[in-house]
Protein backbone atom coordinates (compact mmCIF):
# COMPACT_ATOMS: atom_id res chain seq x y z
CA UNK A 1 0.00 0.00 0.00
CA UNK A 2 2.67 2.41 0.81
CA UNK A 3 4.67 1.30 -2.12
CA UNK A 4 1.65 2.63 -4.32
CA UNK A 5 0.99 5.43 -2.79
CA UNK A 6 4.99 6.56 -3.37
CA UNK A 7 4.62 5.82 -7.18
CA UNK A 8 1.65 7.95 -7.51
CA UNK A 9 3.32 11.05 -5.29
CA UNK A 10 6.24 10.42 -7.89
CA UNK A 11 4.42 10.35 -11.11
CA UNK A 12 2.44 13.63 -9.83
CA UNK A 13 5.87 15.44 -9.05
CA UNK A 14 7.30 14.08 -12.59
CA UNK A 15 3.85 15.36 -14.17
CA UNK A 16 4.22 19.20 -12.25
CA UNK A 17 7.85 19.43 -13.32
CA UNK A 18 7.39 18.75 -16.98
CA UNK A 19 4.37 21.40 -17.05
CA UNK A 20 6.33 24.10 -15.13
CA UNK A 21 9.10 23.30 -18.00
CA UNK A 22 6.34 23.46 -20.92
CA UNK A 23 5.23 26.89 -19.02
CA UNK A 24 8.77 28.16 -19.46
CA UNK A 25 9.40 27.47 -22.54
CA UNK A 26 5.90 29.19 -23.95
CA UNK A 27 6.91 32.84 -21.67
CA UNK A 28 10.61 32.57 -23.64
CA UNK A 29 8.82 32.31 -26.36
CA UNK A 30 6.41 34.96 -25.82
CA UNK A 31 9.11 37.01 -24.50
CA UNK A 32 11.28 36.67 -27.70
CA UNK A 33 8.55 37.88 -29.83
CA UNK A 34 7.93 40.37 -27.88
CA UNK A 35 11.60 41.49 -28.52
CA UNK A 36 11.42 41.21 -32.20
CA UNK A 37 8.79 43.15 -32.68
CA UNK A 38 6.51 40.37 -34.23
CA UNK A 39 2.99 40.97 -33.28
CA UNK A 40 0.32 39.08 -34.72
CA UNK A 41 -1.06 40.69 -37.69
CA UNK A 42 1.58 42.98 -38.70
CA UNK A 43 3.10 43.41 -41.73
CA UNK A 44 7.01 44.93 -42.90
CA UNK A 45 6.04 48.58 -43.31
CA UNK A 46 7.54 49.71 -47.07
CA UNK A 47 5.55 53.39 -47.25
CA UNK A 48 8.64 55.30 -46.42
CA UNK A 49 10.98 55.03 -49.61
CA UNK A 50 14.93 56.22 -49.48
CA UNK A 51 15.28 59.56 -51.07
CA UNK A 52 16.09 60.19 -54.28
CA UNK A 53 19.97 60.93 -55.49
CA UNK A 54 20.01 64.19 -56.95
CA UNK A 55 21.14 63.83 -61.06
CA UNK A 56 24.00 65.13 -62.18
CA UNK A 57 22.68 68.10 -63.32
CA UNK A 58 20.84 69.28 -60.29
CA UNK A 59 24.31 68.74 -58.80
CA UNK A 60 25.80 71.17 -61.01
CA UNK A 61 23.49 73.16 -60.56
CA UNK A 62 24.11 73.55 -57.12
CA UNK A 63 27.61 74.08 -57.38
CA UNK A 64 27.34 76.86 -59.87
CA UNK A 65 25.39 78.47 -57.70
CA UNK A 66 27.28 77.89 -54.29
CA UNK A 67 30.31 79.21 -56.75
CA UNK A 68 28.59 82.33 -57.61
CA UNK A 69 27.47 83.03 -53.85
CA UNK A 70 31.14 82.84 -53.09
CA UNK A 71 32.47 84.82 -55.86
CA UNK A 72 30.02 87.82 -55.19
CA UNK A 73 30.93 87.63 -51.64
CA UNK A 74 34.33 87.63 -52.20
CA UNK A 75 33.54 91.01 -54.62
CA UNK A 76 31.86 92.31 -51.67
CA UNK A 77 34.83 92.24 -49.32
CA UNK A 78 37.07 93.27 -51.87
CA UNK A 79 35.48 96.51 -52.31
CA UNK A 80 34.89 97.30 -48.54
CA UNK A 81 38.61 96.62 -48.32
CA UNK A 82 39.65 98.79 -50.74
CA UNK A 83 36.97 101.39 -49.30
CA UNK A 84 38.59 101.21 -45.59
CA UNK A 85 42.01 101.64 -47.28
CA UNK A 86 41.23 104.80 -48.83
CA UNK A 87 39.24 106.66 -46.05
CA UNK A 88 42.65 105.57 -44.06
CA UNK A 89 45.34 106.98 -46.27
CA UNK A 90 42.71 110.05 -47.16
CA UNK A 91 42.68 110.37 -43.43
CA UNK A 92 46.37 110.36 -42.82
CA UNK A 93 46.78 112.69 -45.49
CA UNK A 94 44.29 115.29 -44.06
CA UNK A 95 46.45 115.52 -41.21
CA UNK A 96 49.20 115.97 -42.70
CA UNK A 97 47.92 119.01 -44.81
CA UNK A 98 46.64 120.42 -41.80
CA UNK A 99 49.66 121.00 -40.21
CA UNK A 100 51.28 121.97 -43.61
CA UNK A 101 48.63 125.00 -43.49
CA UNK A 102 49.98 125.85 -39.94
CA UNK A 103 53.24 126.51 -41.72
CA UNK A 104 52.16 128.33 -44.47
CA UNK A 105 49.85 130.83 -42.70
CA UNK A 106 52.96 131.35 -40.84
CA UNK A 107 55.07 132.17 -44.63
CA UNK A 108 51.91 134.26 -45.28
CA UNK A 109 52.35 136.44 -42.46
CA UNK A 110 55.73 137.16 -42.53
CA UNK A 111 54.91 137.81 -46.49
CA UNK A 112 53.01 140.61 -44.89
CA UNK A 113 55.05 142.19 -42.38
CA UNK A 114 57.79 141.63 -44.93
CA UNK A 115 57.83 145.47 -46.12
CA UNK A 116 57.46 146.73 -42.49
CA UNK A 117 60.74 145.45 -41.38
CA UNK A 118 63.56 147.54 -40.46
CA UNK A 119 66.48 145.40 -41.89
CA UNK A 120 66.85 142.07 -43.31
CA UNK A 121 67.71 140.62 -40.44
CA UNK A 122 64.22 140.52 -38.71
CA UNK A 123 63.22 138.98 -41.95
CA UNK A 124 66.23 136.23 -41.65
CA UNK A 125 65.13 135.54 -37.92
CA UNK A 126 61.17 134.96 -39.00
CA UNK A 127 62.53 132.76 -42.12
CA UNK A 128 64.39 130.34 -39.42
CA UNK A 129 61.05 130.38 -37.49
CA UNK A 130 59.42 129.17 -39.96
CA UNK A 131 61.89 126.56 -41.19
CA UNK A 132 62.49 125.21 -37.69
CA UNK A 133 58.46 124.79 -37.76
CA UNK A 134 58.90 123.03 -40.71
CA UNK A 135 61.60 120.56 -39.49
CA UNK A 136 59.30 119.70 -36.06
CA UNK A 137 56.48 118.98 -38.34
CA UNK A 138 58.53 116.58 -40.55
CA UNK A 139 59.71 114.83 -36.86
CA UNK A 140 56.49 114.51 -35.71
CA UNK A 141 55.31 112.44 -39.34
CA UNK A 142 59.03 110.14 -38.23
CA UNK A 143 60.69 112.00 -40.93
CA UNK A 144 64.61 112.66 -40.29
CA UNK A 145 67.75 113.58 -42.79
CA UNK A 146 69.82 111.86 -44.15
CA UNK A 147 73.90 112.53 -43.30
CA UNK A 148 75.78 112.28 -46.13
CA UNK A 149 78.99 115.53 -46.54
CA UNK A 150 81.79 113.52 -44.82
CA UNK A 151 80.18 110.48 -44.81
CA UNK A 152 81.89 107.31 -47.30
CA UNK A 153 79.50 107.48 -50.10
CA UNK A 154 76.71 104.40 -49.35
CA UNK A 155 74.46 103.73 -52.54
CA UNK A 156 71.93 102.34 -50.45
CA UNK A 157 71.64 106.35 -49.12
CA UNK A 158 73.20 108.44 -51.46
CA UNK A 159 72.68 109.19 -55.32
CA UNK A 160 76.53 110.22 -57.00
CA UNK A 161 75.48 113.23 -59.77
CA UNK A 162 78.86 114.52 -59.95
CA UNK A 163 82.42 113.71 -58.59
CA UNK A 164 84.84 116.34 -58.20
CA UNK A 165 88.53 116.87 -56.33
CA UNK A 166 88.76 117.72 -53.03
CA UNK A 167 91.27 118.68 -50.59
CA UNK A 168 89.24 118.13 -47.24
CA UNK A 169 87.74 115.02 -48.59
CA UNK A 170 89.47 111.45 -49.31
CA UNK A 171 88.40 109.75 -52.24
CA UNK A 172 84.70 108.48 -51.87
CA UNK A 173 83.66 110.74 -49.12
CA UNK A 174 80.50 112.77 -50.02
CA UNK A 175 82.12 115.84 -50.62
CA UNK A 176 78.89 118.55 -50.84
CA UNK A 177 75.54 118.01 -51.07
CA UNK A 178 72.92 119.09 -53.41
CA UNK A 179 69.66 117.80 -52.33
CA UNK A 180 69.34 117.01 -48.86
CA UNK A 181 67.90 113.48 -48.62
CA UNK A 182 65.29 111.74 -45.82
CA UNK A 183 64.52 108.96 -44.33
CA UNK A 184 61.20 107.59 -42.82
CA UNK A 185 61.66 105.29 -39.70
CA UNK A 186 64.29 103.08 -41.75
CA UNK A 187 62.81 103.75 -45.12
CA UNK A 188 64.73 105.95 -47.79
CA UNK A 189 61.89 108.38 -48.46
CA UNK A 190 64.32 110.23 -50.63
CA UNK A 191 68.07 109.80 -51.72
CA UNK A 192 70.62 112.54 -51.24
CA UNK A 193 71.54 113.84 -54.21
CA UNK A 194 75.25 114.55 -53.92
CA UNK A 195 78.95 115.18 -55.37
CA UNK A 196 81.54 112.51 -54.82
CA UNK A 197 85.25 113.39 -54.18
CA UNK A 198 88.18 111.45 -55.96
CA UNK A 199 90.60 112.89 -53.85
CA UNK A 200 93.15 115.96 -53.27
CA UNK A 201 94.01 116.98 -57.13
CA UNK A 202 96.61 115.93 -59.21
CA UNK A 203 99.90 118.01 -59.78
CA UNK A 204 98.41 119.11 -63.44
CA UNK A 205 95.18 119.59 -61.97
CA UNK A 206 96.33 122.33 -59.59
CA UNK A 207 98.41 124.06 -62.27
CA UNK A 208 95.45 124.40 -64.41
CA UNK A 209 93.16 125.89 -61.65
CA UNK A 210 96.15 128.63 -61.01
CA UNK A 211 96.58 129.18 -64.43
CA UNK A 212 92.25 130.04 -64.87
CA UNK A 213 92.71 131.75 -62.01
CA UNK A 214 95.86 134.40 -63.02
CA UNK A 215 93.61 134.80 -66.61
């Protein structure tokens, strides 16, 4: 009796085990589904097509066009540049003629009390006025002369229109000058224009210069 009653107990446990195995394996499976998105009914939806590749014309198209956009900006900033450029340089150049004008009501003046003097020399002394103005203003615009008489003559600095014999001079020192020449900051603004010596004069050289001399 007890015998039977143990087989039964283990064919009911064997029987409960296999369903709670069946049970599992239907929730994977439900579970899985549920993952891939399959639900009953439902169909792959193909409404929503890839967009169309442009042709090669509409891409050239669009090129041209992104290449004229650039090239009429590129205009654009090309003018403003060259419109901020001027106003600057038209700008630094009203200054300067502004204090040009200081100097030159200054010329007019003394122009005008020119006759009223008592002697040249009150004219002399307003002339050096003036020219000392003159200088200041050029050192204020970084504008400074250039030595050359005594100096070795440096092409860089100094343009040679004439060489002549000197007796203070060795050969290749500046021995005169006949334009005065400037510099700005370390720029050559202008070359001095200058004579050259080649040197004390020859014997001959000094014979002929007594001999014009005595005629």
């Amino acid at each position: 009796m007890s015998r039977e009653k143990e087989i039964k107990v283990s064919s009911s446990e064997e029987g409960e085990a296999v369903d709670a195995r069946q049970d599992g394996v239907d929730d994977a499976a439900e579970t899985t589904g549920e993952r891939a998105g399959d639900t009953p009914g439902s169909a792959p939806n193909d409404s929503e097509a890839p967009p169309a590749e442009p042709t090669p014309e509409e891409k050239i198209a669009s090129l041209e066009d992104k290449l004229l956009r650039t090239m009429a900006d590129f205009e654009n900033y090309r003018r403003r540049t060259a419109n901020q450029y001027e106003q600057t340089i038209r700008a630094a150049n009203d200054r300067l003629l502004l204090d040009i004008l200081e100097v030159v009501d200054n010329f007019e003046r003394a122009l005008q009390h020119a006759g009223e003097a008592a002697d040249a020399e009150s004219l002399r002394k307003g002339t050096e006025l003036i020219y000392h103005q003159l200088v200041d203003l050029l050192g204020r615009y970084n504008l400074t002369p250039i030595e050359a008489v005594g100096q070795s003559f440096d092409p860089n600095l100094h343009d040679a229109m004439m060489q002549t014999p000197s007796e203070e001079y060795a050969q290749g020192t500046v021995a005169f000058e006949i334009t005065k020449g400037y510099l700005r900051g370390d720029r050559v603004l202008r070359h001095s224009r200058v004579a050259v010596s080649t040197g004390p004069p020859s014997a001959g050289e000094s014979q002929d210069e007594s001999n014009e001399s005595q005629t």
